[in-house]
N, C-alpha and C. Protein backbone atom coordinates (compact mmCIF):
# COMPACT_ATOMS: atom_id res chain seq x y z
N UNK A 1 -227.46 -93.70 -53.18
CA UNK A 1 -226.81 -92.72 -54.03
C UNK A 1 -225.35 -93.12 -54.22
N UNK A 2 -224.77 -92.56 -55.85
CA UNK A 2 -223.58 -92.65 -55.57
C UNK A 2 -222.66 -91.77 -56.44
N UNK A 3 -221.23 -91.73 -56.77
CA UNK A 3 -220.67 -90.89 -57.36
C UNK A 3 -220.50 -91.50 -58.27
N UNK A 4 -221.01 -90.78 -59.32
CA UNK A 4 -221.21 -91.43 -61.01
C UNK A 4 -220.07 -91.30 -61.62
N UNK A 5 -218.93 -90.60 -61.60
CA UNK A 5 -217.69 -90.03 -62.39
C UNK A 5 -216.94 -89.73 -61.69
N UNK A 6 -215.53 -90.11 -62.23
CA UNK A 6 -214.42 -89.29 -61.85
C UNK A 6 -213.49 -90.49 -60.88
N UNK A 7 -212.95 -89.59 -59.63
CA UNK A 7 -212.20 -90.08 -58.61
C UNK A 7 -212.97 -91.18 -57.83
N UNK A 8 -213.76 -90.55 -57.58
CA UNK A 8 -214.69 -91.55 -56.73
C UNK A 8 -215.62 -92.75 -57.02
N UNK A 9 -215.34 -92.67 -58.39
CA UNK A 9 -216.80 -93.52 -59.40
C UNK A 9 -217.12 -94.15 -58.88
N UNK A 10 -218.46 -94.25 -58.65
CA UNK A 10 -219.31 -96.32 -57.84
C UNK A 10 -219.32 -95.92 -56.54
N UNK A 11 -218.51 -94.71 -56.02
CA UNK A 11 -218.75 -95.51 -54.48
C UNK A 11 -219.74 -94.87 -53.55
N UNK A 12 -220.65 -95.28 -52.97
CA UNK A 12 -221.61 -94.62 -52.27
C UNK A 12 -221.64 -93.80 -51.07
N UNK A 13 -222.27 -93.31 -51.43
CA UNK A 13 -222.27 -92.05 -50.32
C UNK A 13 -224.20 -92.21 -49.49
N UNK A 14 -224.13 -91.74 -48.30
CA UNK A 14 -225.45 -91.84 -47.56
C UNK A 14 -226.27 -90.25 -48.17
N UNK A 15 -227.50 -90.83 -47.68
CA UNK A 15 -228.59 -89.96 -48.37
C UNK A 15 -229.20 -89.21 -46.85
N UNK A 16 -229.53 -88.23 -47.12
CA UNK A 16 -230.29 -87.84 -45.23
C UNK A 16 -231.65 -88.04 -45.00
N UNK A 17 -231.68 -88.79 -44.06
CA UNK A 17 -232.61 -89.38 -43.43
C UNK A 17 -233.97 -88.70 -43.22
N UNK A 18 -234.87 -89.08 -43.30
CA UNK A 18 -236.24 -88.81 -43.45
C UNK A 18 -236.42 -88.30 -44.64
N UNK A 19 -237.69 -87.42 -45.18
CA UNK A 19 -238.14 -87.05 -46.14
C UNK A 19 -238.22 -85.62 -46.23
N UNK A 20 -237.49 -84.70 -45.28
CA UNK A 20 -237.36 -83.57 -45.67
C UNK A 20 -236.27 -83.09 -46.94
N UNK A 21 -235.26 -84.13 -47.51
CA UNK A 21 -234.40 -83.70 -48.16
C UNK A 21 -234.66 -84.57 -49.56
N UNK A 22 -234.62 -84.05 -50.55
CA UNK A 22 -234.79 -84.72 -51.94
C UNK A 22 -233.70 -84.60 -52.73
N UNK A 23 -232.95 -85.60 -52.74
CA UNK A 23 -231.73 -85.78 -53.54
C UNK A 23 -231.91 -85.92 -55.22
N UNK A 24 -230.85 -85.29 -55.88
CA UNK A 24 -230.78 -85.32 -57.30
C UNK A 24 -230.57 -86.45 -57.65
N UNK A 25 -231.10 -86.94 -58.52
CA UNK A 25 -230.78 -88.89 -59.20
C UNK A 25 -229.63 -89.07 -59.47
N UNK A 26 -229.16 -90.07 -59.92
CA UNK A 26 -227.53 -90.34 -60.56
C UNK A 26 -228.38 -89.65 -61.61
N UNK A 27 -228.94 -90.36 -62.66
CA UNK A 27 -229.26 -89.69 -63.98
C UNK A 27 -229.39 -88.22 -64.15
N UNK A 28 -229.86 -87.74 -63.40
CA UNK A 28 -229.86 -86.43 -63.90
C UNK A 28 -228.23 -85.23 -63.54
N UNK A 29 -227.98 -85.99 -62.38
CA UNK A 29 -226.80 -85.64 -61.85
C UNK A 29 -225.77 -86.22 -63.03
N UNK A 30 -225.99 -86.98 -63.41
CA UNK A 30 -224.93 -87.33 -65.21
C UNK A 30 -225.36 -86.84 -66.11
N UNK A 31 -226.32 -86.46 -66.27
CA UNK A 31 -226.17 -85.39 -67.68
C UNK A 31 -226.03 -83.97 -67.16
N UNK A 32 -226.16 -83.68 -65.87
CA UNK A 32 -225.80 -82.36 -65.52
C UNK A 32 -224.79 -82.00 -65.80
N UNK A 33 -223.88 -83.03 -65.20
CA UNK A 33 -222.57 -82.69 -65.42
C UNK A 33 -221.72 -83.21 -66.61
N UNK A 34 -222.88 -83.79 -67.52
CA UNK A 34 -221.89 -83.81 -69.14
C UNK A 34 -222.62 -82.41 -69.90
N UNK A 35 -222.96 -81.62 -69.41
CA UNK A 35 -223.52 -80.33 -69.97
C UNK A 35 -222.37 -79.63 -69.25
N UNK A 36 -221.88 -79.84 -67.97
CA UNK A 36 -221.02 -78.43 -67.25
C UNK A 36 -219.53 -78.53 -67.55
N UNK A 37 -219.43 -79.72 -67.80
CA UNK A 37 -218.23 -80.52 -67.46
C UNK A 37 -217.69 -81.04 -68.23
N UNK A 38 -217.77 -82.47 -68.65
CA UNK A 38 -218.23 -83.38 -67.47
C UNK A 38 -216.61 -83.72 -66.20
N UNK A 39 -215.58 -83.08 -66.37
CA UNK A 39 -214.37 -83.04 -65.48
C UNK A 39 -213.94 -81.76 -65.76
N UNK A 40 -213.41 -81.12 -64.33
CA UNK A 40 -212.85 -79.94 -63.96
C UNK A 40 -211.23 -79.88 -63.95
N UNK A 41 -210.76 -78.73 -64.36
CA UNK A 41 -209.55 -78.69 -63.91
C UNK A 41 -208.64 -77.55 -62.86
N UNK A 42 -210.06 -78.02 -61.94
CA UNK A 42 -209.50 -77.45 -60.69
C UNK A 42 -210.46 -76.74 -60.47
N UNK A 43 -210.74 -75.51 -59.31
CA UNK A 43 -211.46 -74.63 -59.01
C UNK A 43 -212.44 -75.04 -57.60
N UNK A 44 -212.73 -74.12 -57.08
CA UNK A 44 -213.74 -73.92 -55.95
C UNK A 44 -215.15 -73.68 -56.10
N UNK A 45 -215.81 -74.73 -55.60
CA UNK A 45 -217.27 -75.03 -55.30
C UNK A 45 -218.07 -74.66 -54.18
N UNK A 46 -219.10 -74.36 -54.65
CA UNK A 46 -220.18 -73.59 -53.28
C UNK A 46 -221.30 -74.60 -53.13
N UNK A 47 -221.58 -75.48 -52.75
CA UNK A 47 -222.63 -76.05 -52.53
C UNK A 47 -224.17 -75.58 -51.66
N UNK A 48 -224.80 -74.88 -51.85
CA UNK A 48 -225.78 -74.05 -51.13
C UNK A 48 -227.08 -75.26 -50.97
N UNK A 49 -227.38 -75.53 -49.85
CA UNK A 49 -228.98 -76.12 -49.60
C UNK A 49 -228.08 -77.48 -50.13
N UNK A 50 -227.16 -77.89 -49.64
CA UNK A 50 -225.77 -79.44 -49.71
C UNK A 50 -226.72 -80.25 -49.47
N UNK A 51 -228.13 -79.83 -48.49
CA UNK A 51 -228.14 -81.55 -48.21
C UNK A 51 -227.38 -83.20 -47.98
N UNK A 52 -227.07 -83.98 -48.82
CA UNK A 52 -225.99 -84.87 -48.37
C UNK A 52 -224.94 -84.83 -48.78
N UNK A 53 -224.55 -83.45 -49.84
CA UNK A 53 -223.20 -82.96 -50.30
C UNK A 53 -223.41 -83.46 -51.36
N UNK A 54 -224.26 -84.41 -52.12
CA UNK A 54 -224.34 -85.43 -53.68
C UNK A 54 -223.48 -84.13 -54.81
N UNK A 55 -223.79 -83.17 -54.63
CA UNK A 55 -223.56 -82.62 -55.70
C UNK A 55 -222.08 -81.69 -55.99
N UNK A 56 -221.87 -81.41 -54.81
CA UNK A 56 -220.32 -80.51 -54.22
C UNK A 56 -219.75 -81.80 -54.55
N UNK A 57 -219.82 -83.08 -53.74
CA UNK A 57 -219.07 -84.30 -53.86
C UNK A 57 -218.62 -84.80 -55.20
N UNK A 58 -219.76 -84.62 -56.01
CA UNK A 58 -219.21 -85.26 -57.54
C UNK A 58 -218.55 -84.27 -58.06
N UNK A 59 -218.55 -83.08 -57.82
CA UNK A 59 -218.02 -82.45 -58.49
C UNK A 59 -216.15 -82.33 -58.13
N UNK A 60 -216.07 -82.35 -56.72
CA UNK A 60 -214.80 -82.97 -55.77
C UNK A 60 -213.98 -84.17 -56.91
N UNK A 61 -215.25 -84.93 -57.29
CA UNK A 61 -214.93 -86.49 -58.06
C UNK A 61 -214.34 -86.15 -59.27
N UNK A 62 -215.14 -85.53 -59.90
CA UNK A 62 -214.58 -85.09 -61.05
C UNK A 62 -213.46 -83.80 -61.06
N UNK A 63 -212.74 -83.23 -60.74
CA UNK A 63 -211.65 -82.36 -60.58
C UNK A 63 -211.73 -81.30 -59.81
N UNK A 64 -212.72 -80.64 -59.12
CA UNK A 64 -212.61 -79.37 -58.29
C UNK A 64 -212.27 -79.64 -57.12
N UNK A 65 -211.37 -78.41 -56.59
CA UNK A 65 -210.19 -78.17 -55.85
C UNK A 65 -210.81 -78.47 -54.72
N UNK A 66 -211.73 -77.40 -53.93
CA UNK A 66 -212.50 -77.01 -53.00
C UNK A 66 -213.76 -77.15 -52.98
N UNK A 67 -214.61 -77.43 -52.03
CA UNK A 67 -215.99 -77.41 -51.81
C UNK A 67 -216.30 -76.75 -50.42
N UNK A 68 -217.28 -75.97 -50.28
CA UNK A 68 -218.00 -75.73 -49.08
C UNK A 68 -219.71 -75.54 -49.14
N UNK A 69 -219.66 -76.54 -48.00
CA UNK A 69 -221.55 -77.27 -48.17
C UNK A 69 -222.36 -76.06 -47.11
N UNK A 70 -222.68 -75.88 -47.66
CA UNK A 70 -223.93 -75.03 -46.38
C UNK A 70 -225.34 -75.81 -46.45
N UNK A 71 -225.64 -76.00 -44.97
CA UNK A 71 -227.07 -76.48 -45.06
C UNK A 71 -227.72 -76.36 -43.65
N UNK A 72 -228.64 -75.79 -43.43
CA UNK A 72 -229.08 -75.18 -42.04
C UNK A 72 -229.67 -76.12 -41.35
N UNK A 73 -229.87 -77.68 -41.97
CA UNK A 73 -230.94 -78.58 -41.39
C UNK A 73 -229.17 -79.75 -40.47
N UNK A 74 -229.61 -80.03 -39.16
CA UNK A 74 -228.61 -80.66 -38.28
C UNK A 74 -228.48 -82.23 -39.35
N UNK A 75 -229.59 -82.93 -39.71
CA UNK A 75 -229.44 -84.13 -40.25
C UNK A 75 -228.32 -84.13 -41.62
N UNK A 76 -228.86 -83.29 -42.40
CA UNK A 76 -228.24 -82.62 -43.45
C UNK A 76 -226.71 -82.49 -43.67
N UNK A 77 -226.11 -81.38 -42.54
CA UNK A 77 -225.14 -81.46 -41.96
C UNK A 77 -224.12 -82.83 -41.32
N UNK A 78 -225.00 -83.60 -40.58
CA UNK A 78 -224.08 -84.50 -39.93
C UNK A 78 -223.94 -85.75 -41.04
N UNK A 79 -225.15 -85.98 -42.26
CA UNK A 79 -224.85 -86.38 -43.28
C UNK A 79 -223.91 -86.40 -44.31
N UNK A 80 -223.31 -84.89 -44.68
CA UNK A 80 -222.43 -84.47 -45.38
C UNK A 80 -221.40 -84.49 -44.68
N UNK A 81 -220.96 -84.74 -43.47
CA UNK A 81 -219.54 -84.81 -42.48
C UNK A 81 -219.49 -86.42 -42.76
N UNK A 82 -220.94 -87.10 -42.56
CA UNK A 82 -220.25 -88.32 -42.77
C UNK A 82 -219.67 -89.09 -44.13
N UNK A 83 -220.28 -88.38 -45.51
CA UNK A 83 -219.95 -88.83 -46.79
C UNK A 83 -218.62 -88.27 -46.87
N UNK A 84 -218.54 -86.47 -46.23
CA UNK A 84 -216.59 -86.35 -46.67
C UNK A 84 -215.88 -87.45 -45.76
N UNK A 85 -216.45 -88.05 -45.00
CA UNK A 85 -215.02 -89.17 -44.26
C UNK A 85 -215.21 -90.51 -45.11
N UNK A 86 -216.52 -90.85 -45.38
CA UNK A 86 -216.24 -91.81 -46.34
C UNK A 86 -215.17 -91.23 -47.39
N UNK A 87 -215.23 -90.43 -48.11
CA UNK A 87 -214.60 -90.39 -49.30
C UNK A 87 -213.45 -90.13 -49.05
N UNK A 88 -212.86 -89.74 -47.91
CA UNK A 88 -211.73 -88.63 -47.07
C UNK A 88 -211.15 -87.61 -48.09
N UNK A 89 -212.21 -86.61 -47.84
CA UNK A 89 -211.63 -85.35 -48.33
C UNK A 89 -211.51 -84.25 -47.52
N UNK A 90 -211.35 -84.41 -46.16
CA UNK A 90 -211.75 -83.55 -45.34
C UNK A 90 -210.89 -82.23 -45.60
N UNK A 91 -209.79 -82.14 -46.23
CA UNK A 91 -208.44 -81.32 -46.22
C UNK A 91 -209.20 -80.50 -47.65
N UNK A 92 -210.57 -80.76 -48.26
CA UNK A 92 -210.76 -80.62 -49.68
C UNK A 92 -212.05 -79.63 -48.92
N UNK A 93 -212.47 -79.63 -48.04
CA UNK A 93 -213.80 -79.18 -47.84
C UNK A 93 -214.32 -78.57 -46.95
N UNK A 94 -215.14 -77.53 -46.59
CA UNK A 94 -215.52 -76.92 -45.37
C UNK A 94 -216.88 -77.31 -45.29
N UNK A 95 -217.69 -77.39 -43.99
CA UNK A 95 -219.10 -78.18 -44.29
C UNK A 95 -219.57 -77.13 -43.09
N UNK A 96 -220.61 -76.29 -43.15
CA UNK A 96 -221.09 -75.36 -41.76
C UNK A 96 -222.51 -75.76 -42.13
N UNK A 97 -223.33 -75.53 -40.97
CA UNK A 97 -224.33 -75.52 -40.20
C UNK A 97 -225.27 -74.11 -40.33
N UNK A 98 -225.75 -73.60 -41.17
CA UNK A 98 -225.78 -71.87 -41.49
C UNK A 98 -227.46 -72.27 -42.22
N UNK A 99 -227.82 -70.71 -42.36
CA UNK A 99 -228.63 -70.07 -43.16
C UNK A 99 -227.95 -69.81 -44.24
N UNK A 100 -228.84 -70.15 -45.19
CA UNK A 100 -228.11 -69.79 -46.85
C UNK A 100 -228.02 -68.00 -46.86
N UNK A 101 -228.80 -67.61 -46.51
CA UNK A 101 -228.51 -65.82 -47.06
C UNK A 101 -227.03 -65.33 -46.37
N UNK A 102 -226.90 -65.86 -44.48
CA UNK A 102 -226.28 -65.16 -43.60
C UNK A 102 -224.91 -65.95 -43.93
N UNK A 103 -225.14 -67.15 -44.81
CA UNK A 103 -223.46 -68.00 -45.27
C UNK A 103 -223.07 -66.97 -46.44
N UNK A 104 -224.44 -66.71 -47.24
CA UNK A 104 -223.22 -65.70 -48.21
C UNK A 104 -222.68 -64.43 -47.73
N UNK A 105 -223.25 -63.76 -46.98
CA UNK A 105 -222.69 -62.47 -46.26
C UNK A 105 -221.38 -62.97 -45.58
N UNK A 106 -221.47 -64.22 -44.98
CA UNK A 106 -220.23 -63.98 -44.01
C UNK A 106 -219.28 -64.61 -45.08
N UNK A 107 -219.35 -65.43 -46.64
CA UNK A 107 -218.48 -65.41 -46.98
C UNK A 107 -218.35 -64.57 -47.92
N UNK A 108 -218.86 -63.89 -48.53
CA UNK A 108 -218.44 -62.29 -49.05
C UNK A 108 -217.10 -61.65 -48.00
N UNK A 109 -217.59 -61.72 -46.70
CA UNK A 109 -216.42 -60.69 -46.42
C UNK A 109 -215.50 -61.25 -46.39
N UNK A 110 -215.14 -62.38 -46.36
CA UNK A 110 -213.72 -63.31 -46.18
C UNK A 110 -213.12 -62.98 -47.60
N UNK A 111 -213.81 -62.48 -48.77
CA UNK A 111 -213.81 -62.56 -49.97
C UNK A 111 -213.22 -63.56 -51.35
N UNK A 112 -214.64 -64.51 -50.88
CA UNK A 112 -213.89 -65.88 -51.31
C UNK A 112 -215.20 -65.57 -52.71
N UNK A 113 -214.73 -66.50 -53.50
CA UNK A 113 -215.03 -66.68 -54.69
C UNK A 113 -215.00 -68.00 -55.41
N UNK A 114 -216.16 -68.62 -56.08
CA UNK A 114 -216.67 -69.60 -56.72
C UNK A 114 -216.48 -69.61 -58.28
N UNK A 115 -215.97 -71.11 -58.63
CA UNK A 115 -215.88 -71.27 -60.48
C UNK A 115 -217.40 -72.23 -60.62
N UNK A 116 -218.54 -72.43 -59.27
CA UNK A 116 -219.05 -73.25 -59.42
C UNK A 116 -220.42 -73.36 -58.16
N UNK A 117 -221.54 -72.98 -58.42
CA UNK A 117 -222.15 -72.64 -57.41
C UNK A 117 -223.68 -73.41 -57.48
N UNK A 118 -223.55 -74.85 -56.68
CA UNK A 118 -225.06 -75.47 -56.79
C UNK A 118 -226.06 -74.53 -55.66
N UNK A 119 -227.59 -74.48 -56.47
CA UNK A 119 -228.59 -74.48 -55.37
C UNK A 119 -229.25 -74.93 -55.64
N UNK A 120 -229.79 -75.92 -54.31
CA UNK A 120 -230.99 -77.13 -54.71
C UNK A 120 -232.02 -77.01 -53.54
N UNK A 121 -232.27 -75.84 -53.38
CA UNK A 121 -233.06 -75.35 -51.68
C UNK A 121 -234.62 -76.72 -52.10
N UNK A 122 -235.12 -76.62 -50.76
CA UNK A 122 -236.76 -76.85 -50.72
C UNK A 122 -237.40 -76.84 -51.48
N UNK A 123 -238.24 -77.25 -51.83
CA UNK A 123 -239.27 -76.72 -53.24
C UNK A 123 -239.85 -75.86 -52.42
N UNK A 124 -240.17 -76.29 -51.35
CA UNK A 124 -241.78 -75.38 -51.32
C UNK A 124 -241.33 -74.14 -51.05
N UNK A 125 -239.98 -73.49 -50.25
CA UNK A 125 -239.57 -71.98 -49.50
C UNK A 125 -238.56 -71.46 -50.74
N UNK A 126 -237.97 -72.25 -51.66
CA UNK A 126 -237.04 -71.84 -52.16
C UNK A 126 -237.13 -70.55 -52.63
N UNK A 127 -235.87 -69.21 -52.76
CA UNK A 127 -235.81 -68.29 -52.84
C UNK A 127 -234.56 -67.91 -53.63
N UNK A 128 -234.65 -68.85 -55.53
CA UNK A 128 -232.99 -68.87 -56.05
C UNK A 128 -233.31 -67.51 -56.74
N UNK A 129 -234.37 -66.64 -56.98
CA UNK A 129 -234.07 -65.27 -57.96
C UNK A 129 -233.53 -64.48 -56.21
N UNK A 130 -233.65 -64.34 -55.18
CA UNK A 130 -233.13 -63.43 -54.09
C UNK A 130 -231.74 -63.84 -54.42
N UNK A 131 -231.09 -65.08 -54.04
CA UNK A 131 -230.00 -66.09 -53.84
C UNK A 131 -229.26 -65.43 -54.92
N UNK A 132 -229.63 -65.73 -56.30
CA UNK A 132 -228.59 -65.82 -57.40
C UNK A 132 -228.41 -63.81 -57.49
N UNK A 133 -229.34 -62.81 -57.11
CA UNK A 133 -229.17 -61.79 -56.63
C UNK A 133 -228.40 -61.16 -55.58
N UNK A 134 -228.19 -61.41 -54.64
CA UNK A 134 -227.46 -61.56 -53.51
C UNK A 134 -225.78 -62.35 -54.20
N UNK A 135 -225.73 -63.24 -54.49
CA UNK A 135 -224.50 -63.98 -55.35
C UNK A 135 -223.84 -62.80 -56.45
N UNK A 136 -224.62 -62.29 -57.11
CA UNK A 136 -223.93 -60.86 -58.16
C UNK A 136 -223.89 -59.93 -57.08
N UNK A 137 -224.56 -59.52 -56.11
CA UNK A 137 -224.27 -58.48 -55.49
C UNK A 137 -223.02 -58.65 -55.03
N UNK A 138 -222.72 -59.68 -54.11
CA UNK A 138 -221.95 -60.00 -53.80
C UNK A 138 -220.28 -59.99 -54.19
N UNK A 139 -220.40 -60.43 -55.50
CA UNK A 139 -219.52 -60.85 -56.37
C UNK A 139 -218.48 -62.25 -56.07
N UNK A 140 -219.86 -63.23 -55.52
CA UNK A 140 -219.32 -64.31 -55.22
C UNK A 140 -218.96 -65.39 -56.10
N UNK A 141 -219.28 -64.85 -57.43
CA UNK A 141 -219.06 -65.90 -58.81
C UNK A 141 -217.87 -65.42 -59.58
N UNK A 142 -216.70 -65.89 -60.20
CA UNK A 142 -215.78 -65.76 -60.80
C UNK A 142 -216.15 -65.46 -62.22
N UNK A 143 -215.40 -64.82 -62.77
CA UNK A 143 -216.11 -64.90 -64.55
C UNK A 143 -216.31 -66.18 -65.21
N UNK A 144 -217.17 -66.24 -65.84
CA UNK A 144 -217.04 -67.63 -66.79
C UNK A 144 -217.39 -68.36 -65.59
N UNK A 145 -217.64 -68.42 -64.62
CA UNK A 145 -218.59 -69.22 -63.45
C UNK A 145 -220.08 -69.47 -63.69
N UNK A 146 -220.35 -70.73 -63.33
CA UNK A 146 -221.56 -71.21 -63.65
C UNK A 146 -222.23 -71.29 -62.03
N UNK A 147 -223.78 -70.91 -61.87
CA UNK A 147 -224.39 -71.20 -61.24
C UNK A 147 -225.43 -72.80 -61.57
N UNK A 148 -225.70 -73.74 -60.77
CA UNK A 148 -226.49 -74.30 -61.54
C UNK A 148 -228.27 -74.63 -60.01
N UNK A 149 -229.15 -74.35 -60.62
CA UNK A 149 -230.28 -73.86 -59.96
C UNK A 149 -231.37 -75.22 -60.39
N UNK A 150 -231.42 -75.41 -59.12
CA UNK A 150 -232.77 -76.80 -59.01
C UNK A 150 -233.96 -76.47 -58.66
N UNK A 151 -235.26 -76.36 -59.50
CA UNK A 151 -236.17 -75.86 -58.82
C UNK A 151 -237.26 -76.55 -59.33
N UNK A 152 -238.73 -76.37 -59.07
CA UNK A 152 -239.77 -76.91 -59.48
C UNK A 152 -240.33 -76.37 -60.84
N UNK A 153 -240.68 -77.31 -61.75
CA UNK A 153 -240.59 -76.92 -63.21
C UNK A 153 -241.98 -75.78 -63.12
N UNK A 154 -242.63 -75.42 -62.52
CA UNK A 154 -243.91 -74.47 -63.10
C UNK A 154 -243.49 -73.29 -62.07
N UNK A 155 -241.88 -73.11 -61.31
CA UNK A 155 -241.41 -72.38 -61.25
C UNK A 155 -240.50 -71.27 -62.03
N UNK A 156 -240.68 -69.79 -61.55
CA UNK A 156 -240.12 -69.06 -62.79
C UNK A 156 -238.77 -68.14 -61.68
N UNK A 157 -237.82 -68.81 -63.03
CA UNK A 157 -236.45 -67.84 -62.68
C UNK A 157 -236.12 -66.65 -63.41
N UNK A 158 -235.73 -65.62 -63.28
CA UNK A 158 -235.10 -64.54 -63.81
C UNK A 158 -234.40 -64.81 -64.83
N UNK A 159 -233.96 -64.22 -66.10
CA UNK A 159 -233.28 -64.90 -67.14
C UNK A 159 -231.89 -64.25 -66.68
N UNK A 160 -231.71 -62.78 -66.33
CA UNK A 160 -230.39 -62.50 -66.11
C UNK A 160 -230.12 -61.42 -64.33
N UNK A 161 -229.40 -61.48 -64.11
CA UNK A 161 -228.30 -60.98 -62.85
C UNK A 161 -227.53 -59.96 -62.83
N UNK A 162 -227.72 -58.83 -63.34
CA UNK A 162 -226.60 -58.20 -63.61
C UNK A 162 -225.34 -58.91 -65.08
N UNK A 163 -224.03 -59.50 -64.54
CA UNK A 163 -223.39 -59.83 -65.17
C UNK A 163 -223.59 -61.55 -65.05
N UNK A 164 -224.59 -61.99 -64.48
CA UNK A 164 -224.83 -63.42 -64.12
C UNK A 164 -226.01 -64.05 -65.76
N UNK A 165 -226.00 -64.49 -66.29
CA UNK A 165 -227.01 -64.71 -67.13
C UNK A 165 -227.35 -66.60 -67.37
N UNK A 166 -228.88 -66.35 -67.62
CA UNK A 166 -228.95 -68.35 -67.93
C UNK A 166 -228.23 -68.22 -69.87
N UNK A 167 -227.75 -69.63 -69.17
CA UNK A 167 -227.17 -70.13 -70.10
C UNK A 167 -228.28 -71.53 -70.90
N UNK A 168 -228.70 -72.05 -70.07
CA UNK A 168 -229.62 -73.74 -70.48
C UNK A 168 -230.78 -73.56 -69.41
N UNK A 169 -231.94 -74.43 -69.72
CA UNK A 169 -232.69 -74.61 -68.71
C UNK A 169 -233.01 -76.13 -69.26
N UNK A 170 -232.86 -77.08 -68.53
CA UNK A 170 -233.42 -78.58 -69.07
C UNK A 170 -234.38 -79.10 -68.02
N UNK A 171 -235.32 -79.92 -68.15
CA UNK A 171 -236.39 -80.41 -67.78
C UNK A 171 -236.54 -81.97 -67.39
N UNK A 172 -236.54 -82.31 -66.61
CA UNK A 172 -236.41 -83.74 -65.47
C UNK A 172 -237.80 -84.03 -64.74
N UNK A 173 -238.53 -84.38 -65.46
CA UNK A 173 -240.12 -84.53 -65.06
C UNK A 173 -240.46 -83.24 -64.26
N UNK A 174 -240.64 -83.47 -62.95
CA UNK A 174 -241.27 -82.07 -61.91
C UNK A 174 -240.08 -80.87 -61.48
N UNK A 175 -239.07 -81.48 -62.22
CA UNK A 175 -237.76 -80.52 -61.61
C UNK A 175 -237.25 -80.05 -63.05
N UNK A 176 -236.92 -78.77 -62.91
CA UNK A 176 -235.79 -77.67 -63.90
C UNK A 176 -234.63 -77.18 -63.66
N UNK A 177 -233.59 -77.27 -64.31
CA UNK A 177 -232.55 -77.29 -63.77
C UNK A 177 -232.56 -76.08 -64.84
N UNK A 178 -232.09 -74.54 -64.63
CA UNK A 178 -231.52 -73.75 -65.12
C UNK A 178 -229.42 -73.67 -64.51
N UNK A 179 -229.03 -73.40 -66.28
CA UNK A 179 -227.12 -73.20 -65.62
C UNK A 179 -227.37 -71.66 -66.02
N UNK A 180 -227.13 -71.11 -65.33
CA UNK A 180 -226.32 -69.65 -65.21
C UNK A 180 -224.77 -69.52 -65.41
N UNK A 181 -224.46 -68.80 -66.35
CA UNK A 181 -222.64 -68.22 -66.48
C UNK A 181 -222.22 -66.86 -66.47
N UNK A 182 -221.37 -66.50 -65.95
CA UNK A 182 -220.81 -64.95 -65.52
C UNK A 182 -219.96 -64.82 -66.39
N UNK A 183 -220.97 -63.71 -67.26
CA UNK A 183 -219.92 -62.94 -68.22
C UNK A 183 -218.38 -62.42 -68.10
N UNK A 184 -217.86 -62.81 -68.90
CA UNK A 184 -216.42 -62.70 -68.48
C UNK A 184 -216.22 -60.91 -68.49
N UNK A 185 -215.65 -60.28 -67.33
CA UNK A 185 -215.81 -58.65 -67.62
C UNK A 185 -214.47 -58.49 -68.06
């Protein structure tokens, strides 16, 4: 794997080991982000279900301020500690060891807030209509904040959230990527 754009362009980052984790391609991870993007000017990132960080990271690459990776699997984790020292962003990033539901509760109360929120859970357990529910409850998305949601294509997402609504859904052989954006109130 590597970082397709930006600060970091070309340079590789490690993938986590064994076959529990399925990383996004460069390709699709480049047109993702010439649909979102394709460069930020500035803002804070939530990386949910980080796996090896591929996706918090490029986005780091391309202009956002902050990232914090949550991912409950130890490999996962010690993966994404080792790509932020490759890249040295450590001063750019928080990386915990958590459950995705009990990471957004505990960062709700800190009352932090996202311009930018990946989830790329499991195929087989994934739970992004609870997630992106829990995220509006919350009010962990900024206005004009995009969620962007990885899931299995003969899977079905909710079209809207409260003030959270899809914006695109595009199609990558067995995977769907729906973007969600928060109505500006």
């Amino acid at each position: 794997m590597r970082i397709v754009s930006g600060e970091f362009k070309g340079r590789r980052i490690k993938a986590v080991p064994g076959r529990n984790t399925r990383p996004t391609t460069d390709k699709v991870k480049e047109s993702l982000f010439n649909i979102i993007g394709p460069y930020f000017d500035g803002g804070d990132c939530l990386d949910l279900f980080a796996g090896s960080g591929n996706l918090g990271l490029e986005a780091i690459s391309r202009g956002m301020d902050t990232c914090i990776f949550i991912d409950r699997d130890y490999k996962a984790f010690s993966t994404i500690r080792d790509n932020v020292k490759t890249l040295n962003v450590d001063e750019q990033v928080e990386v915990y060891k958590r459950d995705a539901f009990k990471a957004l509760k505990q960062i709700a109360t800190q009352n932090r807030t996202f311009d930018l929120i990946f989830l790329d859970p499991p195929y087989k357990h994934q739970q992004i209509n609870d997630i992106i529910f829990t995220i509006n409850e919350e009010g962990l998305l900024n206005n004009a904040g995009m969620i962007i949601a990885e899931y299995p294509k003969e899977d079905f997402l909710e079209k809207q959230f409260g003030t959270i609504e899809e914006y695109k859904t595009l199609t990558y052989g067995i995977t769907k990527i729906t973007i969600f954006i928060k109505e500006v109130e």
